[in-house]
Protein backbone atom coordinates (compact mmCIF):
# COMPACT_ATOMS: atom_id res chain seq x y z
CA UNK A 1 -90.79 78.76 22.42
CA UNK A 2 -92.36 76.67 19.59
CA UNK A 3 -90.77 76.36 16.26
CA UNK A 4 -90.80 78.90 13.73
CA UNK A 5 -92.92 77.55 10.09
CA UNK A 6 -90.34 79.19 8.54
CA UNK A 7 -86.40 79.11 9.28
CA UNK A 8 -83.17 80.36 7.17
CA UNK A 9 -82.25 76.67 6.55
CA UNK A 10 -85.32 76.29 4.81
CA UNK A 11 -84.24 78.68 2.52
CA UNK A 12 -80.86 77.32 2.40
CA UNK A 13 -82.20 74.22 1.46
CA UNK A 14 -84.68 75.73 -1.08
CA UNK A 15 -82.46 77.98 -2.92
CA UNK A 16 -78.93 77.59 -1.67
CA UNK A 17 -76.90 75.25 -4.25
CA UNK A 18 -78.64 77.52 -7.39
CA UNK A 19 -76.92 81.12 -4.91
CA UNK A 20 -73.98 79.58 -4.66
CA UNK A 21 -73.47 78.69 -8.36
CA UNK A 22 -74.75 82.23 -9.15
CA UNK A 23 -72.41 83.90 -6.85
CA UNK A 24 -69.13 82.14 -7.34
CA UNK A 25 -67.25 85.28 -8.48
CA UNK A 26 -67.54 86.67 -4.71
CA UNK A 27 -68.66 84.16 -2.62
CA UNK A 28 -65.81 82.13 -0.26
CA UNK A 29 -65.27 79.81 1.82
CA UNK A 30 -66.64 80.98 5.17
CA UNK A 31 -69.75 82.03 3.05
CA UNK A 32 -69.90 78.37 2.33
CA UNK A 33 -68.84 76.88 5.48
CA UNK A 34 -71.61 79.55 7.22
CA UNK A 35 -74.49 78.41 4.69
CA UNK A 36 -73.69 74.25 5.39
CA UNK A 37 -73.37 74.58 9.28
CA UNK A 38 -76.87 76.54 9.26
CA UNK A 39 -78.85 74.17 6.65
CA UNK A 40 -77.66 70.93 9.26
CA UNK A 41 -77.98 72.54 12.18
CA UNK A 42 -79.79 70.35 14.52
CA UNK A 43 -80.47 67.57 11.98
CA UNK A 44 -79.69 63.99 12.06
CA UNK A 45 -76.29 65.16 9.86
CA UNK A 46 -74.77 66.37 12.93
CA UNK A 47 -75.19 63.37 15.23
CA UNK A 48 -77.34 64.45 18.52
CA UNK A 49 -77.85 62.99 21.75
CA UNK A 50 -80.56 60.22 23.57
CA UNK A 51 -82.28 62.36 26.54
CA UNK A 52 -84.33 61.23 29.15
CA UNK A 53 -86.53 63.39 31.81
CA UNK A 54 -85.29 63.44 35.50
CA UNK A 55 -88.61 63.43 36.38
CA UNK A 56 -90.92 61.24 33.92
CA UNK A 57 -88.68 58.75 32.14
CA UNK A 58 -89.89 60.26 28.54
CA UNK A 59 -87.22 59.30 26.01
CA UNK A 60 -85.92 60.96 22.92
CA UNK A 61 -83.32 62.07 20.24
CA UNK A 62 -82.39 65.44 19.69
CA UNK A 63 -79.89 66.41 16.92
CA UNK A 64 -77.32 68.46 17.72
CA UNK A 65 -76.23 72.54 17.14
CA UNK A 66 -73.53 73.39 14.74
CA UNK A 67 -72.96 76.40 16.98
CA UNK A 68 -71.66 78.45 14.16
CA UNK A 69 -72.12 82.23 15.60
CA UNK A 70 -74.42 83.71 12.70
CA UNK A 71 -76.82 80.37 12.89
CA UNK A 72 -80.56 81.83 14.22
CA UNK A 73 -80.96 78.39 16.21
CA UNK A 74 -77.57 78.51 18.13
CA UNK A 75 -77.76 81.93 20.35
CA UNK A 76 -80.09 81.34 22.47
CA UNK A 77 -77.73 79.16 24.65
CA UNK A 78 -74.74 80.72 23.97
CA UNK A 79 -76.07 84.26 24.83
CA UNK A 80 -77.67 82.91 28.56
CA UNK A 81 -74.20 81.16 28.83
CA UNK A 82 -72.87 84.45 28.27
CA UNK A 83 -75.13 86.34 30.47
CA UNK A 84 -75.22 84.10 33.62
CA UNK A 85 -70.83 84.44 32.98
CA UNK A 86 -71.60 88.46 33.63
CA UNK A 87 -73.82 88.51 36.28
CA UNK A 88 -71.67 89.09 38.79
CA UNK A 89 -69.66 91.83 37.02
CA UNK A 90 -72.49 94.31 37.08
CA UNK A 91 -72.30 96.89 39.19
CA UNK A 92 -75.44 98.18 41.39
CA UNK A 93 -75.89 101.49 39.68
CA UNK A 94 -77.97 102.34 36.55
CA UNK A 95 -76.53 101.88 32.62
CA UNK A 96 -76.44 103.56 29.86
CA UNK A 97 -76.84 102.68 25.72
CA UNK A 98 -75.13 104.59 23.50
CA UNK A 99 -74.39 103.60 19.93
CA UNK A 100 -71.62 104.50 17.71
CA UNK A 101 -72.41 104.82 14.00
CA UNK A 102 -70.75 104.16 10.57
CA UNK A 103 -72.03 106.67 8.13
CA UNK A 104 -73.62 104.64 4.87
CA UNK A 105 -70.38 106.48 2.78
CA UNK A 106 -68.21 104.04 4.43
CA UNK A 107 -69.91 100.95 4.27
CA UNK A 108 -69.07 99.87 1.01
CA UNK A 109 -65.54 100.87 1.94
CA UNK A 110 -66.17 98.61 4.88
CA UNK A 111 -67.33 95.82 3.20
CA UNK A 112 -64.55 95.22 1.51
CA UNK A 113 -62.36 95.36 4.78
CA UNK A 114 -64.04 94.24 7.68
CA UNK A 115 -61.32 93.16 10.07
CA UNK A 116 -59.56 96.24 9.52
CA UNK A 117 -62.64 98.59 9.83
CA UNK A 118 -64.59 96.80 12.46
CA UNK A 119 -61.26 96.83 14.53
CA UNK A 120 -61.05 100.87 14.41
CA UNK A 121 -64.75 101.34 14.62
CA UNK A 122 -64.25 99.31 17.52
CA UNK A 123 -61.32 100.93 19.10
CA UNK A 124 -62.45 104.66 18.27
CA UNK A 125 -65.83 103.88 19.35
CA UNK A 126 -64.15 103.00 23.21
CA UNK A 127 -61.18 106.02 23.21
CA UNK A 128 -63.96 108.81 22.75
CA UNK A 129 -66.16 107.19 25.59
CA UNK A 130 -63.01 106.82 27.33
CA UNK A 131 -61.42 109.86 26.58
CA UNK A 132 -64.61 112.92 26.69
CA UNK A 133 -65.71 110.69 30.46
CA UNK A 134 -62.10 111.19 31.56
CA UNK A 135 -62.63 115.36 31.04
CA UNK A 136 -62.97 117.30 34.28
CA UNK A 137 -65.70 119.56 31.84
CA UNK A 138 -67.83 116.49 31.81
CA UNK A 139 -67.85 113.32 34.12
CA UNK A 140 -63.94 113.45 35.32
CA UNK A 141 -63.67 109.74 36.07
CA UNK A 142 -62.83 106.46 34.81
CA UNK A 143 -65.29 104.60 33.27
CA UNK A 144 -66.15 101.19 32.14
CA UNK A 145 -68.23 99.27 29.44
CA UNK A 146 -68.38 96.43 26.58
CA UNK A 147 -69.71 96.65 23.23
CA UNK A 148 -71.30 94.57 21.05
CA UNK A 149 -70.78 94.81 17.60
CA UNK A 150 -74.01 94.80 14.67
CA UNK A 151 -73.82 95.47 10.92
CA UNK A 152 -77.46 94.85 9.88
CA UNK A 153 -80.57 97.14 9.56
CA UNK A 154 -84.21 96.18 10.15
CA UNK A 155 -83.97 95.31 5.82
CA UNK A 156 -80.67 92.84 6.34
CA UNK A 157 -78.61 95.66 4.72
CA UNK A 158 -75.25 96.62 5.99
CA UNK A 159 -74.95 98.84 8.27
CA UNK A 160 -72.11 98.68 11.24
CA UNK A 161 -72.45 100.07 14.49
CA UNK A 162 -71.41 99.19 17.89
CA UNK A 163 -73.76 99.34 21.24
CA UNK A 164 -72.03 100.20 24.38
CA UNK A 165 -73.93 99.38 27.55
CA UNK A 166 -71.92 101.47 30.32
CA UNK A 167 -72.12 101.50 34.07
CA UNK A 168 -73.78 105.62 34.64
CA UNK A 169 -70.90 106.96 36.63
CA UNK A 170 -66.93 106.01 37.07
CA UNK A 171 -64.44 105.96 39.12
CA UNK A 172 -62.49 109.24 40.29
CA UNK A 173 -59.07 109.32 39.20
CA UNK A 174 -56.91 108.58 41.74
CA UNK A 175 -59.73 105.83 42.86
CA UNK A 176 -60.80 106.61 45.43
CA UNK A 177 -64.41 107.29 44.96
CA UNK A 178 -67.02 106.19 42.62
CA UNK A 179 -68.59 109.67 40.70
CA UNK A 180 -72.21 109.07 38.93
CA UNK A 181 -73.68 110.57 36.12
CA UNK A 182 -76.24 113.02 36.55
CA UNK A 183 -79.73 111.42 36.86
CA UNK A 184 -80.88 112.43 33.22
CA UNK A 185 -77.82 112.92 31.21
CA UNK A 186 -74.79 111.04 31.11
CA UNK A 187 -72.47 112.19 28.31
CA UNK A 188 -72.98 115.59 25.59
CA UNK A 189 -74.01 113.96 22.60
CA UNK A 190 -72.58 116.62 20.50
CA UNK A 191 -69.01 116.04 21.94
CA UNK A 192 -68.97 112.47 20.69
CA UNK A 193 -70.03 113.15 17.45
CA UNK A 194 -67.25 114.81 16.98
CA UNK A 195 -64.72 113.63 18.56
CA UNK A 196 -65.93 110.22 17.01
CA UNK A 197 -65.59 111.65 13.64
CA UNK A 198 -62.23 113.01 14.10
CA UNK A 199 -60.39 109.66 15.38
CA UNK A 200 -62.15 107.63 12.65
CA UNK A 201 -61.21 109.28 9.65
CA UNK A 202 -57.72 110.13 11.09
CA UNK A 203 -57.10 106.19 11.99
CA UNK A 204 -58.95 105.64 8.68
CA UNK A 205 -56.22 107.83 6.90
CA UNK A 206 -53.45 106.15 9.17
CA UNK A 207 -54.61 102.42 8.00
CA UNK A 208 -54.42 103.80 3.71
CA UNK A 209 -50.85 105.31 4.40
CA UNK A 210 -49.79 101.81 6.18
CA UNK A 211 -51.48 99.57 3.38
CA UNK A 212 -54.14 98.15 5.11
CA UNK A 213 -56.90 98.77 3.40
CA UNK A 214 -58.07 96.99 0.00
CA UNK A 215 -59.89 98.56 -2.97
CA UNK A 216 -61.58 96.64 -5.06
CA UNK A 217 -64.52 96.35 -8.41
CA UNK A 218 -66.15 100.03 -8.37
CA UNK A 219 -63.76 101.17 -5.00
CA UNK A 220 -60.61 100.96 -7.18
CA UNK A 221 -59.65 104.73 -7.78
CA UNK A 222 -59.82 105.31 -4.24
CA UNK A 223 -56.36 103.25 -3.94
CA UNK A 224 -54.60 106.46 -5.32
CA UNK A 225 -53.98 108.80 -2.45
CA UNK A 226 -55.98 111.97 -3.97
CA UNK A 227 -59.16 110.03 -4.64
CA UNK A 228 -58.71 108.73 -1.30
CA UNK A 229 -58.90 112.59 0.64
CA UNK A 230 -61.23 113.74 -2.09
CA UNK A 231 -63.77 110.67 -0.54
CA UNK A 232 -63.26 111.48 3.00
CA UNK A 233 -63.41 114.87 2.83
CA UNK A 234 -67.58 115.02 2.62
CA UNK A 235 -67.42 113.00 5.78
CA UNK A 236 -66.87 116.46 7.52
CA UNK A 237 -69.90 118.27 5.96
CA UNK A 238 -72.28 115.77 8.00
CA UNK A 239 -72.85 114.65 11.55
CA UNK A 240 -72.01 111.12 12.35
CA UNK A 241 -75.09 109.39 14.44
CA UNK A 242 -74.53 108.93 18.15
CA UNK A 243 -77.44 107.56 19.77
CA UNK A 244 -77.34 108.25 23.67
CA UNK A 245 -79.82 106.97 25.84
CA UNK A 246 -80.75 108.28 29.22
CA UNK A 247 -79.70 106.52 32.23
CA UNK A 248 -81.78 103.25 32.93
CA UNK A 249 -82.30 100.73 35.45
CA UNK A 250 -80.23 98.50 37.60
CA UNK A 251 -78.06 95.10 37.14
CA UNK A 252 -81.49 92.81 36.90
CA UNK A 253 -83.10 95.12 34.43
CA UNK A 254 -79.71 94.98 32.40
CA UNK A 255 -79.59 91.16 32.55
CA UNK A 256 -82.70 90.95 30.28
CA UNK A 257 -81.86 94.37 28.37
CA UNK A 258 -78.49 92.57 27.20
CA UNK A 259 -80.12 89.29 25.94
CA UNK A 260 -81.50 91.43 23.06
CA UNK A 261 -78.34 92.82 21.41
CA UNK A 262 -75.10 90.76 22.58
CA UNK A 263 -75.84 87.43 20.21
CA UNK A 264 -78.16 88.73 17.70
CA UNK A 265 -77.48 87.43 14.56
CA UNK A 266 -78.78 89.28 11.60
CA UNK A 267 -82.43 87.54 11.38
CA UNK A 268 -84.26 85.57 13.37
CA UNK A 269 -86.27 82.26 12.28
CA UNK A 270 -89.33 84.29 14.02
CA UNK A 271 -89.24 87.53 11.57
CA UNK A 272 -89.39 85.16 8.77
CA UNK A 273 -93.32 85.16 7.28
CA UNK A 274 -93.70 82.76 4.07
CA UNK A 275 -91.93 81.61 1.14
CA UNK A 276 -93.91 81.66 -1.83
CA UNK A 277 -92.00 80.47 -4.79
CA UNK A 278 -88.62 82.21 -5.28
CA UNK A 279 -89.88 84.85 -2.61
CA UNK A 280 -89.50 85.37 0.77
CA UNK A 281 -91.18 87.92 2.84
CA UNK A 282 -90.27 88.86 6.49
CA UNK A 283 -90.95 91.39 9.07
CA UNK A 284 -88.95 94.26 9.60
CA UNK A 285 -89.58 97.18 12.22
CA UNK A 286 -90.14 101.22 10.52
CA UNK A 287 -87.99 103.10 13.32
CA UNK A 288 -88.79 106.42 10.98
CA UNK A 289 -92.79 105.23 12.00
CA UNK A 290 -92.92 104.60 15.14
CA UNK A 291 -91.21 101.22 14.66
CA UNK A 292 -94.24 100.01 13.13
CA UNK A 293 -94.05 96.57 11.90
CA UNK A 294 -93.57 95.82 7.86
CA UNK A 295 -93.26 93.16 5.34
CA UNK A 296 -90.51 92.86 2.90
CA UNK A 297 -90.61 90.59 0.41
CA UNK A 298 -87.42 89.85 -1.32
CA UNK A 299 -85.95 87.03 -4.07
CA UNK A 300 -84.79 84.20 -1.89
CA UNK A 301 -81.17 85.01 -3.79
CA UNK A 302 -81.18 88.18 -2.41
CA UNK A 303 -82.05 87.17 0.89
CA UNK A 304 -79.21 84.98 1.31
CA UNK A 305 -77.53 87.71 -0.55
CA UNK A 306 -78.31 90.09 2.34
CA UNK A 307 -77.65 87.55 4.92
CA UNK A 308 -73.61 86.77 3.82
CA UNK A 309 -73.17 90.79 4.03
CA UNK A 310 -73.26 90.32 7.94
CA UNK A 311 -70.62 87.12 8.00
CA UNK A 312 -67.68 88.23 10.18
CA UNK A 313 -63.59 87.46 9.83
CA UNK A 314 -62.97 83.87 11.01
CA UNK A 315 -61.64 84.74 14.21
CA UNK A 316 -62.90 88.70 14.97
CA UNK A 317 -64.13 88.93 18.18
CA UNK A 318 -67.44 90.95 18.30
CA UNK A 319 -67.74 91.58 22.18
CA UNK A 320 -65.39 93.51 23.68
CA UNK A 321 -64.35 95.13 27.29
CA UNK A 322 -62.64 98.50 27.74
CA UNK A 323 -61.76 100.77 30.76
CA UNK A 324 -62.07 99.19 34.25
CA UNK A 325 -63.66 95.88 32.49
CA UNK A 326 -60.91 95.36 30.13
CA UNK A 327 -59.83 92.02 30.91
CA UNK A 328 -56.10 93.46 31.96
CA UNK A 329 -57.71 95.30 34.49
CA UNK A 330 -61.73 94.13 35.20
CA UNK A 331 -59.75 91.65 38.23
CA UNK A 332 -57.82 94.60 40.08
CA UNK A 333 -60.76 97.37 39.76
CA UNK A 334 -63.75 95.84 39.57
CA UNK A 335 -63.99 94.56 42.80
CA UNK A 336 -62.90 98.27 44.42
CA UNK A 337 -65.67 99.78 42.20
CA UNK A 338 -67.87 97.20 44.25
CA UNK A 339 -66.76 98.79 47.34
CA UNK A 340 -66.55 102.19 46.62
CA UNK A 341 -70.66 101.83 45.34
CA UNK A 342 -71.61 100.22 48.44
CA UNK A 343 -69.26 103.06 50.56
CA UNK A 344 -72.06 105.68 48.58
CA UNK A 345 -75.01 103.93 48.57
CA UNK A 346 -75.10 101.63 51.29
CA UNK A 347 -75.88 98.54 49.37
CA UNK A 348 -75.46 95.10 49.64
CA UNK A 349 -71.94 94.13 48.34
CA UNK A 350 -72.57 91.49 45.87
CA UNK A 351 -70.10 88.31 45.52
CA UNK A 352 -67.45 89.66 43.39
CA UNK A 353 -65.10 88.18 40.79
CA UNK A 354 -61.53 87.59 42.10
CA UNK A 355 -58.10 87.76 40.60
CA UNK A 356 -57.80 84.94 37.21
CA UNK A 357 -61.25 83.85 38.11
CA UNK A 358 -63.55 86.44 36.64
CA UNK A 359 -65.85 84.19 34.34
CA UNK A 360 -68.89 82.78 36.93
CA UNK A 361 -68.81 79.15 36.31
CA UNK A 362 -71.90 77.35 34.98
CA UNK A 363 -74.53 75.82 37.57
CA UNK A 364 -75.34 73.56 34.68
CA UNK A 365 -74.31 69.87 34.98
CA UNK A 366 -72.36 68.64 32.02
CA UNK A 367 -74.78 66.07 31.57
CA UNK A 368 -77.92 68.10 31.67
CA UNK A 369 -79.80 68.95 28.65
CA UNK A 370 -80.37 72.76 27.92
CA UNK A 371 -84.05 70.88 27.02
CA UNK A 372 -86.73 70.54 29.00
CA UNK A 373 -89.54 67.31 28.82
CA UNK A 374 -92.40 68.02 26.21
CA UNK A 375 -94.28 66.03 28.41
CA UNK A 376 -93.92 67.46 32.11
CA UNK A 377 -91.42 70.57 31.55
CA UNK A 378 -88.96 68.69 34.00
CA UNK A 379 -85.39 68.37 32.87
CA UNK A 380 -83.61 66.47 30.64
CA UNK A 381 -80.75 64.16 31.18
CA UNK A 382 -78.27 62.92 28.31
CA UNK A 383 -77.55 59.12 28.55
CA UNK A 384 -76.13 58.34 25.30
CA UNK A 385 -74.10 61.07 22.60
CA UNK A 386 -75.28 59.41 19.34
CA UNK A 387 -73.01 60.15 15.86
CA UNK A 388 -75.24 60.79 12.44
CA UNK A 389 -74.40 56.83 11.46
CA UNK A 390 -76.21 55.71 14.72
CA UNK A 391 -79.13 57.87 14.66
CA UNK A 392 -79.63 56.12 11.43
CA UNK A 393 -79.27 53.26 12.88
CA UNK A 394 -81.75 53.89 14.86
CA UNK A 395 -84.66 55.58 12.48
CA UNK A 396 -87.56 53.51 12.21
CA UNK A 397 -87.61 51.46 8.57
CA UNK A 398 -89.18 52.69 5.65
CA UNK A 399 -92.36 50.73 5.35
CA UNK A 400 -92.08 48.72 1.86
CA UNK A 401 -95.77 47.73 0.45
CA UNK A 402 -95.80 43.69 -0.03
CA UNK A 403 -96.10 42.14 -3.72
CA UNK A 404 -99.90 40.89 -4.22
């Protein structure tokens, strides 16, 4: 894939030290740490590496990534690293996508307490797949998934939700058969709407009474316990948005369905258009139109703006296992869910992942470059790690005009 004309580190670069100064009341230190790693990612400030092709002998230096997980340049890799890790965990049956979410009341709300919200959006979000699957007047089985965690819209404003991609079917409960979905439908929409709306606001009104939630500039009333009901009670009058899709295809189609949501960032270098000025303009997609494409143009301040909303907790983890692939249990009933599809559907039992060994190791060499030769495609081998002092070393001399 060629580089981008534009990139977020151009705008970094462009506008970043006059944001900053403008938005020292609220900006912190991760918002600073975030905006540094992305402006030198994969510039000579990070050190980089002296490759050579296996196949050609064509030499050169390539900087290194500050793999910092919001950076556009950084999740390619660490999303096929993820990937390739999964492979083996997905079962031969079709998945579903449903998404879980927050309604735009709660976002400010969220904002200003993302570790605590994310974490029950997260957890409420897995007990009512868990919980309406496990009903005898709907699937009556066990069932498993991840989810991946997004806060952006199409504009770069905030808006959380969590995407579940789960295996269409479950296991019985005593385990001892595997029970699918039906082929069109897998869980009644209506029924998790509900029941989603019901555990939020009731963990929601668990996490005020315990002190865990902080109210702060225009959100301060709400810290007295009347203002508090009096704003979730409208939360009722509306239904929450629970996107089901219909069962799709198999573990290979999934493969290249996950790449697109579990290391998005919030833009991509691609969607950016031009920078004219002070103003940036990018695409966006119009899902009310058809998901036609449109350009928004926006103050690079804003942009960046924008961009910091989507900055996680230092430390949250934003992909996450429940049910059978829970980590506590993905070793003991993952492989039996293996067997028990196969027992149904005659299939080929793929390799599966045993006891403390569940991650697939990489087939990549340490010292193979994730690069391929711009000469022949062939790959790339590292011979030397260079630091930033070296590669300066190393940069050809500035050419100094002689005195007549």
């Amino acid at each position: 894939m060629h580089r981008p004309p534009l990139e977020v580190a151009d705008l970094i670069r462009a506008a970043g030290q006059k944001f900053i100064e403008r938005s020292r009341p609220w900006v912190t230190r991760q918002h600073l740490k975030v905006l540094a790693a992305i402006e030198r990612c994969r510039t000579a400030a990070l050190g980089g590496h002296l490759d050579e092709c296996s196949r050609c002998g064509h030499r050169v230096i390539s900087y290194n990534s500050c793999r910092d997980r919001h950076c556009p340049k950084c999740q390619a890799n660490a999303r096929q690293r993820w990937i390739e890790a999964r492979r083996q965990q997905l079962l031969p049956t079709r998945y579903v996508h449903v998404v879980f979410t927050l309604p735009h009341r709660l976002a400010p709300l969220a904002l200003q307490n993302k570790k605590v919200i994310y974490d029950l959006l997260f957890r409420t979000c897995a007990e009512t797949l868990l919980e309406v699957a496990r009903s005898s007047k709907h699937l009556a089985a066990e069932i498993g998934f991840f989810s991946v965690l997004h806060t952006w819209s199409q504009k770069l404003e905030h808006h959380p939700h969590v995407h579940c991609v789960v295996p269409a079917g479950g296991l019985s409960p005593d385990h001892q058969r595997w029970i699918p979905s039906r082929y069109r439908f897998f869980l009644p929409v209506k029924v998790l709407r509900r029941l989603f709306r019901g555990k939020f606001v009731d963990a929601l009104k668990r996490a005020f009474a315990d002190g865990q939630l902080g109210f702060y500039g225009d959100l301060k009333p709400l810290a007295e316990a009347k203002a508090f009901a009096s704003f979730l009670r409208p939360l009722f009058r509306q239904d929450w948005v629970v996107y089901c899709k219909p069962p799709f295809g198999g573990p290979e189609y999934v493969l290249h369905y996950l790449g697109t949501y579990t290391h998005r960032v919030a833009i991509s270098n691609h969607r950016l258009v031009s920078l004219v000025g002070d103003q940036v303009t990018f695409r966006w997609r119009d899902s009310a139109h058809a998901n036609q494409q449109r350009l928004l143009t926006l103050s690079v301040e804003e942009f960046l703006r924008r961009f910091l909303l989507h900055v996680l907790p230092r430390g949250f983890v934003r992909i996450r296992h429940f049910g059978f692939l829970a980590h506590r249990c993905r070793a003991r009933l993952l492989p039996l869910c293996f067997y028990l599809l196969k027992s149904t559907t005659g299939s080929a039992l793929p390799q599966t992942p045993t006891p403390g060994n569940s991650e697939v190791p990489s087939t990549t060499p340490a010292s193979t470059s994730p690069w391929t030769c711009p000469q022949c495609g062939g790959p790339m081998i590292i011979l030397q790690r260079l630091t930033a002092a070296q590669i300066a070393l190393r940069s050809p001399p500035l050419s100094i005009p002689r005195a007549s």
